[in-house]
Every structure is written in structure tokens, then in C-alpha cells.
Protein backbone atom coordinates (compact mmCIF):
# COMPACT_ATOMS: atom_id res chain seq x y z
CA UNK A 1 121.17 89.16 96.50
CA UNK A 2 117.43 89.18 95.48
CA UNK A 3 117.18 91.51 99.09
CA UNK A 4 119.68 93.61 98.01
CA UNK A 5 118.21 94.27 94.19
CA UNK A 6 114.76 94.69 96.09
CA UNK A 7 116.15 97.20 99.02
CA UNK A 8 118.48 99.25 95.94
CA UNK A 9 115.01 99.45 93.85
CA UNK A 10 112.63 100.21 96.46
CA UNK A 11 114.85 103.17 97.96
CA UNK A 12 115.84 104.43 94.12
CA UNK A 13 111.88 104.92 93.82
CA UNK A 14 111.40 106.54 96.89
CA UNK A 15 113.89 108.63 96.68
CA UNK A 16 112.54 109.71 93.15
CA UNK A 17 109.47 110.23 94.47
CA UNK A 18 110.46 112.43 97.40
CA UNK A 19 112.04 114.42 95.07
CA UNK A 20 108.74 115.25 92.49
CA UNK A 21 106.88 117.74 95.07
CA UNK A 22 107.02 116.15 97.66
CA UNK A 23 105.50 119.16 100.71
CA UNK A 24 106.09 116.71 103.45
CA UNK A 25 108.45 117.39 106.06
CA UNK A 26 112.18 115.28 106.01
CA UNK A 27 112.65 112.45 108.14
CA UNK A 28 115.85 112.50 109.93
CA UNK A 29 118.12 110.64 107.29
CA UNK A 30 117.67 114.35 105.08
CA UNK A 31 115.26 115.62 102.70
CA UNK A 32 116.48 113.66 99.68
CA UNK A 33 116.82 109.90 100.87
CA UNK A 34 114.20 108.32 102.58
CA UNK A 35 114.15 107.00 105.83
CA UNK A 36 112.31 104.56 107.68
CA UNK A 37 108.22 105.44 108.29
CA UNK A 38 105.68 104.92 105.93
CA UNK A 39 105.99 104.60 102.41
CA UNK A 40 104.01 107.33 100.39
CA UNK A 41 101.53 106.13 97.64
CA UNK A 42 101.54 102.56 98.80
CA UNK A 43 97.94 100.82 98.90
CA UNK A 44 97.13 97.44 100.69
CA UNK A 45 94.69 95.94 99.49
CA UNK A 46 91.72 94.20 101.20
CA UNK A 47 93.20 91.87 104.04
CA UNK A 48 92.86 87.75 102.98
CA UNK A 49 91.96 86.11 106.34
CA UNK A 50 91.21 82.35 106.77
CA UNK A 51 90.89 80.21 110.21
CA UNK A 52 93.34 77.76 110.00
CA UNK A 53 95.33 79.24 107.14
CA UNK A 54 98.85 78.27 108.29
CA UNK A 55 102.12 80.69 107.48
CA UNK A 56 104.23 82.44 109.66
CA UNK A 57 103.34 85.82 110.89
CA UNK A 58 106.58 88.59 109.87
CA UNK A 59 106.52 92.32 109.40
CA UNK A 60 109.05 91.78 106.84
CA UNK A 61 107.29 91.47 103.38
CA UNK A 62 108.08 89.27 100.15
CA UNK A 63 109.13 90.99 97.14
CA UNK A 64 106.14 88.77 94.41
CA UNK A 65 107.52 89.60 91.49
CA UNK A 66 107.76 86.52 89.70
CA UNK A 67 105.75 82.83 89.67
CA UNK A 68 108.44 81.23 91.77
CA UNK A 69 108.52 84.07 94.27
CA UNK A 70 104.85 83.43 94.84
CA UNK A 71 104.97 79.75 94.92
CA UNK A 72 107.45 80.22 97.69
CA UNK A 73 105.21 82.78 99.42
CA UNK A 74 101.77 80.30 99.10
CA UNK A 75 103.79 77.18 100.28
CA UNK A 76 103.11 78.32 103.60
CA UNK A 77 99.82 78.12 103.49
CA UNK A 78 97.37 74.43 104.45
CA UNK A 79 94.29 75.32 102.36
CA UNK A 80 93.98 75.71 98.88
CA UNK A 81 91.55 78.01 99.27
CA UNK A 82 94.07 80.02 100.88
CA UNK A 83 96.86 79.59 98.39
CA UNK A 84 93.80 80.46 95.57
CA UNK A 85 92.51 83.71 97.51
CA UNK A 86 96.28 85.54 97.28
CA UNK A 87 97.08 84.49 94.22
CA UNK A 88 93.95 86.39 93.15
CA UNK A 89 95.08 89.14 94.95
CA UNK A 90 98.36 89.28 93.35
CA UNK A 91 97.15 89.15 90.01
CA UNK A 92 95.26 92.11 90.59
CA UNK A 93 97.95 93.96 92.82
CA UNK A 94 100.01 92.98 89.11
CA UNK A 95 97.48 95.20 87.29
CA UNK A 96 98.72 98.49 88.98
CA UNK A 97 102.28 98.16 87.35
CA UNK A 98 103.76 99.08 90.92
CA UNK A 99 105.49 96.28 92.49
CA UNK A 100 103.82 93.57 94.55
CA UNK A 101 104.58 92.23 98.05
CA UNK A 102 103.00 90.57 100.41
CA UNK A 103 103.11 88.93 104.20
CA UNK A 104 101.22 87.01 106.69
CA UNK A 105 100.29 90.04 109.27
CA UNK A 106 98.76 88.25 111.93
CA UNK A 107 98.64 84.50 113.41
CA UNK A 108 95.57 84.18 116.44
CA UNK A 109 92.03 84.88 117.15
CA UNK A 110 91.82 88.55 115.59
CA UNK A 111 91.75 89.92 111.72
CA UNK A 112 93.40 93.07 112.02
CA UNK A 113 91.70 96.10 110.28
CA UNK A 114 94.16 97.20 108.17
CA UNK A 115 97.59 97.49 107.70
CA UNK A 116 100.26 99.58 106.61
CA UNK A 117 103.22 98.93 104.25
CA UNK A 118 106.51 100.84 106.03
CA UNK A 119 109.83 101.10 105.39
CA UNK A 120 112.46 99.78 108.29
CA UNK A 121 115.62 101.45 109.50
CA UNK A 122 117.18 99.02 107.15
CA UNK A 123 115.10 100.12 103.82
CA UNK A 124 113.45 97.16 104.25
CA UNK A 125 109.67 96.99 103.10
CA UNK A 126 107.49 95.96 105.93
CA UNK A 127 104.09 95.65 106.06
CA UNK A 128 102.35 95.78 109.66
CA UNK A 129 99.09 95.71 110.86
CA UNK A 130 96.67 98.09 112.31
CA UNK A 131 96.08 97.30 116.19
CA UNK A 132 92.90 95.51 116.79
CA UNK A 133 90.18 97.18 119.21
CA UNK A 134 88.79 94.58 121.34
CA UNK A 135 91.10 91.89 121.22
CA UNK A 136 89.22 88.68 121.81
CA UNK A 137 90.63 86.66 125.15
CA UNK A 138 90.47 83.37 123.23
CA UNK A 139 89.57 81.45 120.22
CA UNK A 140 88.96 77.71 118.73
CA UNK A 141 91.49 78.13 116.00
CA UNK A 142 94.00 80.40 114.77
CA UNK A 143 92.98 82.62 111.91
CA UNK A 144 95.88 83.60 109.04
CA UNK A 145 95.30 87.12 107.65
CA UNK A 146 97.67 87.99 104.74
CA UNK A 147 98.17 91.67 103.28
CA UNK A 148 98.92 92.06 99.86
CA UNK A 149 100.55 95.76 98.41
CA UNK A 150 101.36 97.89 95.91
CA UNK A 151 104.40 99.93 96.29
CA UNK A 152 104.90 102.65 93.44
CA UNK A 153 107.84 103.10 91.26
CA UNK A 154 107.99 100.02 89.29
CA UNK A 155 108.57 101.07 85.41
């Protein structure tokens, strides 16, 4: 249900925003409902990487729009230090008055450089990260990196 309210909200905004002079060209679901690519105005803020961080590494991101949403989010996560760092991050994502999600981008030896939040062919709000240059062959520990975004529309 909370998927549902989250997918209906997110494509309501876009689809507002698409319409408000918007010069870009149409993606291939017509010029007045969006499609999947990337979602304009959305801003990810500084990646939150940690070696041995814990999580589980998805595309998909997590609606944080209330205190139980982000407990659930931060469960995944070993070190307080970890749990402390996004819920920092979130606070100030918060201050934009756009909506908030997150997701663990990357699991291994490499912190990505960025990443980008996207919308799937399901309207689904993804966030996925930039491709590393040099990947390294091997590490000592896995490092967690976590993007945190602002998506527009939120009233």
C-alpha cells in the first residue's frame, strides 16, 4: 500500500512538473506522463560511505518519510556511526520540503562517485550509482555507501 501511495505521489509530481515549461523532449510514454529515465530537479546529496557498514545494496530506494520508515531503513546497518551519519543526512534532506529517500548503492571495495535518483519502467524511484573508474581488483573489507535524495513535489 505504502508503494502504491509513494508510486501515485511521485508520478502526480512529475507529471505536474513536466507540465510547468518543461523544453525537454517526451519520453516514449507521451509528453504529459512521465516515463522511466531520470527524474528532473532531484539532488543526491553527498554519498555516506563506511567500511564495514552492513545493508543490502538495491537500486530500489526507501520512501523516509516518517521516524519508523527510517528506523527500518538504519536497521540494516552494524555501526552506529553509520546509523548516526544518515540520519544526519535525512534531517537535512527534511529541510528542502521535497521528499526524502534513500538506499544502500554499493556493497565492495569501491565508493562510487555519485549517483543518480531515476525513475523505473514501473514509476518506481531508484537511485543508482555512477560507474566507478578504476575499479580496485580487491579489498580487506567491504565498504557500505548509502545515497540519500531529494525528489521535488512534496507540498
Amino acid at each position: 500500500m505504502r508503494r502504491t501511495l509513494e508510486t501515485l505521489l511521485v508520478l502526480g509530481v512529475l507529471a505536474a512538473t513536466s507540465a510547468c515549461g518543461s523544453s525537454g523532449s517526451s519520453t516514449a510514454a507521451g509528453p504529459d506522463s512521465p516515463g522511466p529515465g531520470p527524474v528532473p530537479g532531484a539532488h543526491v546529496l553527498p554519498l555516506i560511505s563506511m567500511t564495514g557498514g552492513g545493508g543490502r545494496a538495491s537500486t530500489r530506494a526507501t520512501l523516509l518519510d516518517t521516524g519508523a520508515h527510517l528506523r527500518a531503513f538504519t536497521g540494516q546497518f552494524g555501526p552506529p556511526a553509520m546509523k548516526h551519519q544518515v540520519i544526519q543526512a535525512v534531517a537535512r534532506a527534511r529541510q528542502s520540503g521535497y521528499l526524502v529517500f534513500g538506499a544502500v548503492v554499493a556493497i565492495g571495495c569501491d565508493r562510487p562517485p555519485g549517483a543518480v535518483v531515476s525513475l523505473d519502467g514501473d514509476g518506481q524511484v531508484q537511485i543508482v550509482p555512477k560507474e566507478v573508474a578504476s575499479p580496485l581488483p580487491e579489498c580487506l573489507a567491504p565498504v557500505t555507501t548509502v545515497a540519500i535524495a531529494t525528489v521535488p513535489g512534496a507540498d
